[in-house]
N, C-alpha and C. Protein backbone atom coordinates (compact mmCIF):
# COMPACT_ATOMS: atom_id res chain seq x y z
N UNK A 1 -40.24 7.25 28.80
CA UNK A 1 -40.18 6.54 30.05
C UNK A 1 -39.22 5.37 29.90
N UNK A 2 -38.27 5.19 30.58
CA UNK A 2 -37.24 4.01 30.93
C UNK A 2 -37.72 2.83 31.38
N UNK A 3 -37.35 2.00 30.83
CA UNK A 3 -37.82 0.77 31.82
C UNK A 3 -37.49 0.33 32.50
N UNK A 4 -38.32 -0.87 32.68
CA UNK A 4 -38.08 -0.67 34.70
C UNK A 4 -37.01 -2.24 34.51
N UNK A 5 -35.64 -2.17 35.58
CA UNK A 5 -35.00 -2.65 35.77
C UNK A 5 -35.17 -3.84 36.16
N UNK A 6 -34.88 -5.02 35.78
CA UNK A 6 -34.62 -6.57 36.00
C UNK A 6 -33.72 -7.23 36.63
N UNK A 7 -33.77 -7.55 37.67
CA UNK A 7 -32.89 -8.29 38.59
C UNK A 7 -32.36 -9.28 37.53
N UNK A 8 -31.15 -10.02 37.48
CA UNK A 8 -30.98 -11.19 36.65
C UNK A 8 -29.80 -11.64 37.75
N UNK A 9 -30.01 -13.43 37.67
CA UNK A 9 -29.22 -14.12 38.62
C UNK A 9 -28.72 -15.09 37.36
N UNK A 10 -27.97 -15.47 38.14
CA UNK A 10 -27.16 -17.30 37.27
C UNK A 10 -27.52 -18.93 38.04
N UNK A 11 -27.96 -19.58 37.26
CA UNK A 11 -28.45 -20.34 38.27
C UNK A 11 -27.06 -21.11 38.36
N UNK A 12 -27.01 -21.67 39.49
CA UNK A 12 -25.31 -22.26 39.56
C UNK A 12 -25.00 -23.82 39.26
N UNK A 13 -25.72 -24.60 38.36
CA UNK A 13 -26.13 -25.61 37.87
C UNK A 13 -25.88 -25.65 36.34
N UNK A 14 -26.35 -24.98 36.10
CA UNK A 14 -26.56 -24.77 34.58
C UNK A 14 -25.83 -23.48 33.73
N UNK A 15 -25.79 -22.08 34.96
CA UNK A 15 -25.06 -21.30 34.58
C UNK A 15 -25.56 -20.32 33.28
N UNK A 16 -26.58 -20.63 32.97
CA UNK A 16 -27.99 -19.71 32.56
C UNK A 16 -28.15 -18.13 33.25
N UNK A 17 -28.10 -17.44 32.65
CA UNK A 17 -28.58 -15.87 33.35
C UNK A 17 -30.30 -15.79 33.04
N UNK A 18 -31.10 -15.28 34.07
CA UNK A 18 -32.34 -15.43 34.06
C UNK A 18 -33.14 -14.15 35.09
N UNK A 19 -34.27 -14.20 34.89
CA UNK A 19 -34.46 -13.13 35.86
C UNK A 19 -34.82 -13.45 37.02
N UNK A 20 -34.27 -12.93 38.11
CA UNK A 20 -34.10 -13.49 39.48
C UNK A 20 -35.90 -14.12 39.76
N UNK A 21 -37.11 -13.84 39.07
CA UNK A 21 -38.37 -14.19 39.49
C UNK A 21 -38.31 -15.34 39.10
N UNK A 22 -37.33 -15.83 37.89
CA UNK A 22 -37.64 -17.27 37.21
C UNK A 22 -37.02 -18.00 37.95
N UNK A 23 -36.36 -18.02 38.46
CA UNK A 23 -35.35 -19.28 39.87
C UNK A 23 -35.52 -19.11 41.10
N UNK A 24 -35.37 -20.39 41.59
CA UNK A 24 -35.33 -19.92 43.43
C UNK A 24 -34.35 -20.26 44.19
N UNK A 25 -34.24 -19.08 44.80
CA UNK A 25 -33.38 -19.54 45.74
C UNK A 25 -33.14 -20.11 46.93
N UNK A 26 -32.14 -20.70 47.15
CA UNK A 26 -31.79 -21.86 48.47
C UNK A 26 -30.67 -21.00 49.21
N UNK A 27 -30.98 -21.01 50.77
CA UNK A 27 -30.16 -20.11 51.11
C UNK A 27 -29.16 -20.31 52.44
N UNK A 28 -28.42 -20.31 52.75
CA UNK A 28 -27.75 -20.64 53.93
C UNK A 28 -28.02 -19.51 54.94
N UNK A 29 -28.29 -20.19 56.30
CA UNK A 29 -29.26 -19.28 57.40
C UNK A 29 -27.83 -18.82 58.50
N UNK A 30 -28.02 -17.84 58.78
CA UNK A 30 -26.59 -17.59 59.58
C UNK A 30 -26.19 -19.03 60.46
N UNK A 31 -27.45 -19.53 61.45
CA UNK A 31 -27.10 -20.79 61.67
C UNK A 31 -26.53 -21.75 61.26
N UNK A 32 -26.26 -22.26 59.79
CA UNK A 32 -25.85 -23.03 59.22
C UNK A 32 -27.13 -23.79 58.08
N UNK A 33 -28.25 -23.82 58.87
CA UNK A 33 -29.39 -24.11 58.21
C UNK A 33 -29.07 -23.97 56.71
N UNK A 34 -29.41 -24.56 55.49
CA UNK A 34 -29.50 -24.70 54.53
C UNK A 34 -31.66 -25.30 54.13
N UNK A 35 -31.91 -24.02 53.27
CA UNK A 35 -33.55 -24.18 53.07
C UNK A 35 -33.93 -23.53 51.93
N UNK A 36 -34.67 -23.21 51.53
CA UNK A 36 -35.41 -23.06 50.09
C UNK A 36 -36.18 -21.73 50.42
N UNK A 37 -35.71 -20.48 50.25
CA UNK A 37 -36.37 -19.53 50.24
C UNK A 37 -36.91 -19.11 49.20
N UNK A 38 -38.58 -19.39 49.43
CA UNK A 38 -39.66 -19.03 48.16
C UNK A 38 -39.34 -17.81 47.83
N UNK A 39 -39.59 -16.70 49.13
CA UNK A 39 -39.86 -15.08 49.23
C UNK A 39 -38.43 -14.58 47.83
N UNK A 40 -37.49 -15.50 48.51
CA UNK A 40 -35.91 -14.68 48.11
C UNK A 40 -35.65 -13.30 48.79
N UNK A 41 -36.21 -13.52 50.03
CA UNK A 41 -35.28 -12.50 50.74
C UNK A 41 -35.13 -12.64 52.36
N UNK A 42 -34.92 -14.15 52.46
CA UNK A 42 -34.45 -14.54 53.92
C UNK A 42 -33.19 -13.83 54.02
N UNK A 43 -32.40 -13.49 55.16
CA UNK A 43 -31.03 -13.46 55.71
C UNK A 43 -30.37 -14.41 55.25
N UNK A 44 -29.15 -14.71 54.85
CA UNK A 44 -28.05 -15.51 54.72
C UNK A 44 -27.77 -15.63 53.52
N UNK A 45 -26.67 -15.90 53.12
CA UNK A 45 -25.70 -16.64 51.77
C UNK A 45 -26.98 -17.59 50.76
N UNK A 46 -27.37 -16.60 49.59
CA UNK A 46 -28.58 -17.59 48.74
C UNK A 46 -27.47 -17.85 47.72
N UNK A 47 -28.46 -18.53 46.62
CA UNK A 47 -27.89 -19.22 45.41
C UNK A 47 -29.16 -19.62 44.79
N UNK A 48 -29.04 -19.37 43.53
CA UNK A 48 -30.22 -19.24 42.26
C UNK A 48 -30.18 -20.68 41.46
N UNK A 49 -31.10 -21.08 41.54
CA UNK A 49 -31.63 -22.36 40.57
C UNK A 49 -32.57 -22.34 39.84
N UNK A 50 -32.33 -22.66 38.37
CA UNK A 50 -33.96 -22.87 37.46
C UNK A 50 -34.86 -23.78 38.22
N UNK A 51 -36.19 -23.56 37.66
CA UNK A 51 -37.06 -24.52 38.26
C UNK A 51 -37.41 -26.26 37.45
N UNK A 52 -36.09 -26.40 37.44
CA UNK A 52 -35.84 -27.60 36.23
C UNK A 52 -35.38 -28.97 37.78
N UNK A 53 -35.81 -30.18 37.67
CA UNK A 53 -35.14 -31.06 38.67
C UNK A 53 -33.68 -31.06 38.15
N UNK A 54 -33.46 -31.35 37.12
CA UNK A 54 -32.05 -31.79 36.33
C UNK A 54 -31.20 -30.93 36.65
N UNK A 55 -31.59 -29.33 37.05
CA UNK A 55 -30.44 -28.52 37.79
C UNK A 55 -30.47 -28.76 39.27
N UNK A 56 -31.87 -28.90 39.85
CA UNK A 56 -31.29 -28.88 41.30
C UNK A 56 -30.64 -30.47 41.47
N UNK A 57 -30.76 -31.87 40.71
CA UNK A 57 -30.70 -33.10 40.98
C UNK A 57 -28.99 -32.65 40.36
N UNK A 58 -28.39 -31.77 40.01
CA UNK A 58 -26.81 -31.48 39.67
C UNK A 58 -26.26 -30.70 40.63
N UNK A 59 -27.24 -29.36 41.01
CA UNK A 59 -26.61 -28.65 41.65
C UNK A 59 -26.05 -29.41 43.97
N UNK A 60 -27.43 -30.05 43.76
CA UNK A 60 -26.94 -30.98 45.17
C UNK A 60 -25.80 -32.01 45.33
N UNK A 61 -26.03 -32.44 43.93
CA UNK A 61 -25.31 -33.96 44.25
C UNK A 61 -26.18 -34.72 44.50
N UNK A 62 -24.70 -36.27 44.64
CA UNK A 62 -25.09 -37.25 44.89
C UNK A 62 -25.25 -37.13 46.53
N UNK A 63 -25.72 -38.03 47.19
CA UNK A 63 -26.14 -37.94 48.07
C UNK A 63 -24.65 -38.65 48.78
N UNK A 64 -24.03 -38.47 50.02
CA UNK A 64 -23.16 -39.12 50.37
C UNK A 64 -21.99 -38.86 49.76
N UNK A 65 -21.88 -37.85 48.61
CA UNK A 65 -21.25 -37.37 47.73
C UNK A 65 -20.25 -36.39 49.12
N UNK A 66 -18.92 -36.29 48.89
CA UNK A 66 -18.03 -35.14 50.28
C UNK A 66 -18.12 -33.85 49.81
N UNK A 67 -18.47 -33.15 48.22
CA UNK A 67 -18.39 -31.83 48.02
C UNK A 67 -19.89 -31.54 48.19
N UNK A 68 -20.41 -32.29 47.78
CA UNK A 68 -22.45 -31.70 47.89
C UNK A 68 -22.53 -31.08 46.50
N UNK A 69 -21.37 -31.10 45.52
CA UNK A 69 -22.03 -30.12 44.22
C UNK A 69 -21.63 -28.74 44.32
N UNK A 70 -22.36 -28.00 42.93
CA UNK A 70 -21.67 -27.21 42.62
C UNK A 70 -22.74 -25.94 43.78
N UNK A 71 -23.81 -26.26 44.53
CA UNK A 71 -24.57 -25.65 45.17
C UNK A 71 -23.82 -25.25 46.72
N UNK A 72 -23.20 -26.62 47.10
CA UNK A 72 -22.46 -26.61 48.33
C UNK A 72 -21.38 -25.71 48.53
N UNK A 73 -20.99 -25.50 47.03
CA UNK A 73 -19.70 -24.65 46.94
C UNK A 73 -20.26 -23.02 46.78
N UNK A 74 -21.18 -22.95 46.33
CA UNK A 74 -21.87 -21.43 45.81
C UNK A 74 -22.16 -21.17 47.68
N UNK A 75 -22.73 -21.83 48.18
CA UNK A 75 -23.05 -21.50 49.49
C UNK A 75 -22.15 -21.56 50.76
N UNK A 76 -20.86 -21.62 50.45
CA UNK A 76 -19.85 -22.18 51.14
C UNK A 76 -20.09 -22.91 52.42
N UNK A 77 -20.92 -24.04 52.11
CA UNK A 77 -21.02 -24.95 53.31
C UNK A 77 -21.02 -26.53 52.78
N UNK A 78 -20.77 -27.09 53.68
CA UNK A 78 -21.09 -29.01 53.30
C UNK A 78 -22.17 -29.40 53.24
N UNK A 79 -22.85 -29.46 52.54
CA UNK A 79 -24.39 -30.35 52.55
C UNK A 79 -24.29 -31.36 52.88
N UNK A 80 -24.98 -31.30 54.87
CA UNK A 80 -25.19 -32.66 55.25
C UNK A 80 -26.15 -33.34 54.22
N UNK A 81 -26.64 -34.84 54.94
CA UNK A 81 -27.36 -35.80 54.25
C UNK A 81 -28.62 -35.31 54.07
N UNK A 82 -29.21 -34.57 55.33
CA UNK A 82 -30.55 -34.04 55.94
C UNK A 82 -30.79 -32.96 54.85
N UNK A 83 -29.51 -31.86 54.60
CA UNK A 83 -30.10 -30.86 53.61
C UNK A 83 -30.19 -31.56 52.41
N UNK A 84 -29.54 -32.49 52.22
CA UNK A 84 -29.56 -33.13 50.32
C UNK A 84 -30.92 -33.78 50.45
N UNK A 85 -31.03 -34.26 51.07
CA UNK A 85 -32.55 -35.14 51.24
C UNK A 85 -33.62 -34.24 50.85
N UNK A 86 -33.77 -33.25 52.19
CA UNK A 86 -34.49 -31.84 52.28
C UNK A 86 -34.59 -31.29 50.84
N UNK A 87 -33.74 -31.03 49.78
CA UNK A 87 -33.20 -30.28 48.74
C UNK A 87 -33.91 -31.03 47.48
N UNK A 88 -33.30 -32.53 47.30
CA UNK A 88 -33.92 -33.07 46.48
C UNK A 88 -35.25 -33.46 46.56
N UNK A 89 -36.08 -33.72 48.12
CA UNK A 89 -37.61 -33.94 48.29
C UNK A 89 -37.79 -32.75 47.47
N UNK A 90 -37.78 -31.26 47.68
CA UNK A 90 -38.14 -30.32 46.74
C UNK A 90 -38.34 -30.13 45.30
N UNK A 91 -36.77 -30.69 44.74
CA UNK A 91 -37.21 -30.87 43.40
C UNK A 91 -37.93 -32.03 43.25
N UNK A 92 -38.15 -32.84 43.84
CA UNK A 92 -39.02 -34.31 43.12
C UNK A 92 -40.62 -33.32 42.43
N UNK A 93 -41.33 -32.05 43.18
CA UNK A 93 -42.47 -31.58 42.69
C UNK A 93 -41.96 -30.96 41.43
N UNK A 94 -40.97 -30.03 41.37
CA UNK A 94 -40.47 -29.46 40.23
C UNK A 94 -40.60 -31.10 38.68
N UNK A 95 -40.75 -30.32 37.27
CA UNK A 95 -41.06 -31.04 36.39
C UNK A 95 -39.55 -31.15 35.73
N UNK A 96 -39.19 -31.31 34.69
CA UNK A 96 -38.07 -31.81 33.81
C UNK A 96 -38.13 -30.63 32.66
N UNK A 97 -37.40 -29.24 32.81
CA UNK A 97 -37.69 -28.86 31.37
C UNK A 97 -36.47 -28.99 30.77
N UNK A 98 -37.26 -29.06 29.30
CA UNK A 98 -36.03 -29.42 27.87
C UNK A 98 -35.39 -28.29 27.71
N UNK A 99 -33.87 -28.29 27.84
CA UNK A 99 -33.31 -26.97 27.90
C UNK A 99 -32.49 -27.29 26.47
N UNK A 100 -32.21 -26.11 25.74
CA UNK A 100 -31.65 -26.05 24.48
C UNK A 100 -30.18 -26.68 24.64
N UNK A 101 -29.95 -27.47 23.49
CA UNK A 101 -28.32 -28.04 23.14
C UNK A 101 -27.36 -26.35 23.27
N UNK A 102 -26.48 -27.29 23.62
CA UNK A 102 -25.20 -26.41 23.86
C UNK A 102 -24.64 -25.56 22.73
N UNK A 103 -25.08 -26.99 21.53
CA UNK A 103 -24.38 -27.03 20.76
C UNK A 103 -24.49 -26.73 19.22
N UNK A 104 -24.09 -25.54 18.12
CA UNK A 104 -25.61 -25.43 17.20
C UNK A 104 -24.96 -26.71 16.15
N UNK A 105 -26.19 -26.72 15.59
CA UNK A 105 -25.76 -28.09 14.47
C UNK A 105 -24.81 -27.34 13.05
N UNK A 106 -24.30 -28.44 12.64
CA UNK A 106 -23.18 -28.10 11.72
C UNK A 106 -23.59 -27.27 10.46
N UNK A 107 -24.97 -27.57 10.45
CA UNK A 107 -25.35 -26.66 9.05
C UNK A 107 -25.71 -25.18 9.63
N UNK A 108 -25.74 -24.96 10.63
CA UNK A 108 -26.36 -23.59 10.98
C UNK A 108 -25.32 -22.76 10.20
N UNK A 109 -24.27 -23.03 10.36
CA UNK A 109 -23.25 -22.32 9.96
C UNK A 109 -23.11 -21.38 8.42
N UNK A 110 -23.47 -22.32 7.92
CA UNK A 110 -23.86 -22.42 6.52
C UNK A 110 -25.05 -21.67 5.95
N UNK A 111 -25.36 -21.01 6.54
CA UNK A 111 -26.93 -20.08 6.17
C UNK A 111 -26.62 -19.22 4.97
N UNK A 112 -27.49 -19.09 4.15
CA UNK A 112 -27.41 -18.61 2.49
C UNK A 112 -28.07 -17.37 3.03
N UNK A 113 -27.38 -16.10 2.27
CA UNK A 113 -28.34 -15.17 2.38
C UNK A 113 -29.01 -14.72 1.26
């Protein structure tokens, strides 16, 4: 028996591949609306985020900021003030997780076999 297939997204913050159940997506509504689809399967232009604040508090921006981040651009729209507000009230419930260094340390290299 084969197993059963895994959606995997990128969250556009961090740039992590993950399985589409572990992030959520925020989605642009044909209207223009910009909102937080729990389900992940409203209509419109989505975009995948870990459930970390530190990606969505990157992926929005600063507030008053003219690009909105790297989220504004995944969704090809301007994040008014109302959606950044909207966006970041959301993550304020989300917690802080410790995501691994980029970077490995200098002795890894060095492993004896």
């Amino acid at each position: 028996m084969t197993p059963k297939h895994v959606p995997q997204r990128t969250c556009v913050a961090c740039r992590q591949v993950k399985s589409k159940r572990e992030l959520i997506r925020v989605v642009r509504a044909p209207d223009g609306r910009v909102y937080v689809d729990e389900t992940g399967k409203a209509n419109g232009r989505g975009a995948y985020l870990c459930r970390d604040r530190a990606c969505w508090e990157k992926a929005v921006g600063q507030p008053r900021r003219a690009s909105g981040g790297p989220l504004a651009h995944s969704l090809k729209v301007t994040l008014s003030e109302a959606d950044q507000a909207t966006l970041l009230e959301y993550a304020q419930q989300l917690g802080y997780v410790q995501q691994l260094p980029d970077t490995v340390p200098a002795d890894a290299n060095n492993l004896s076999s």
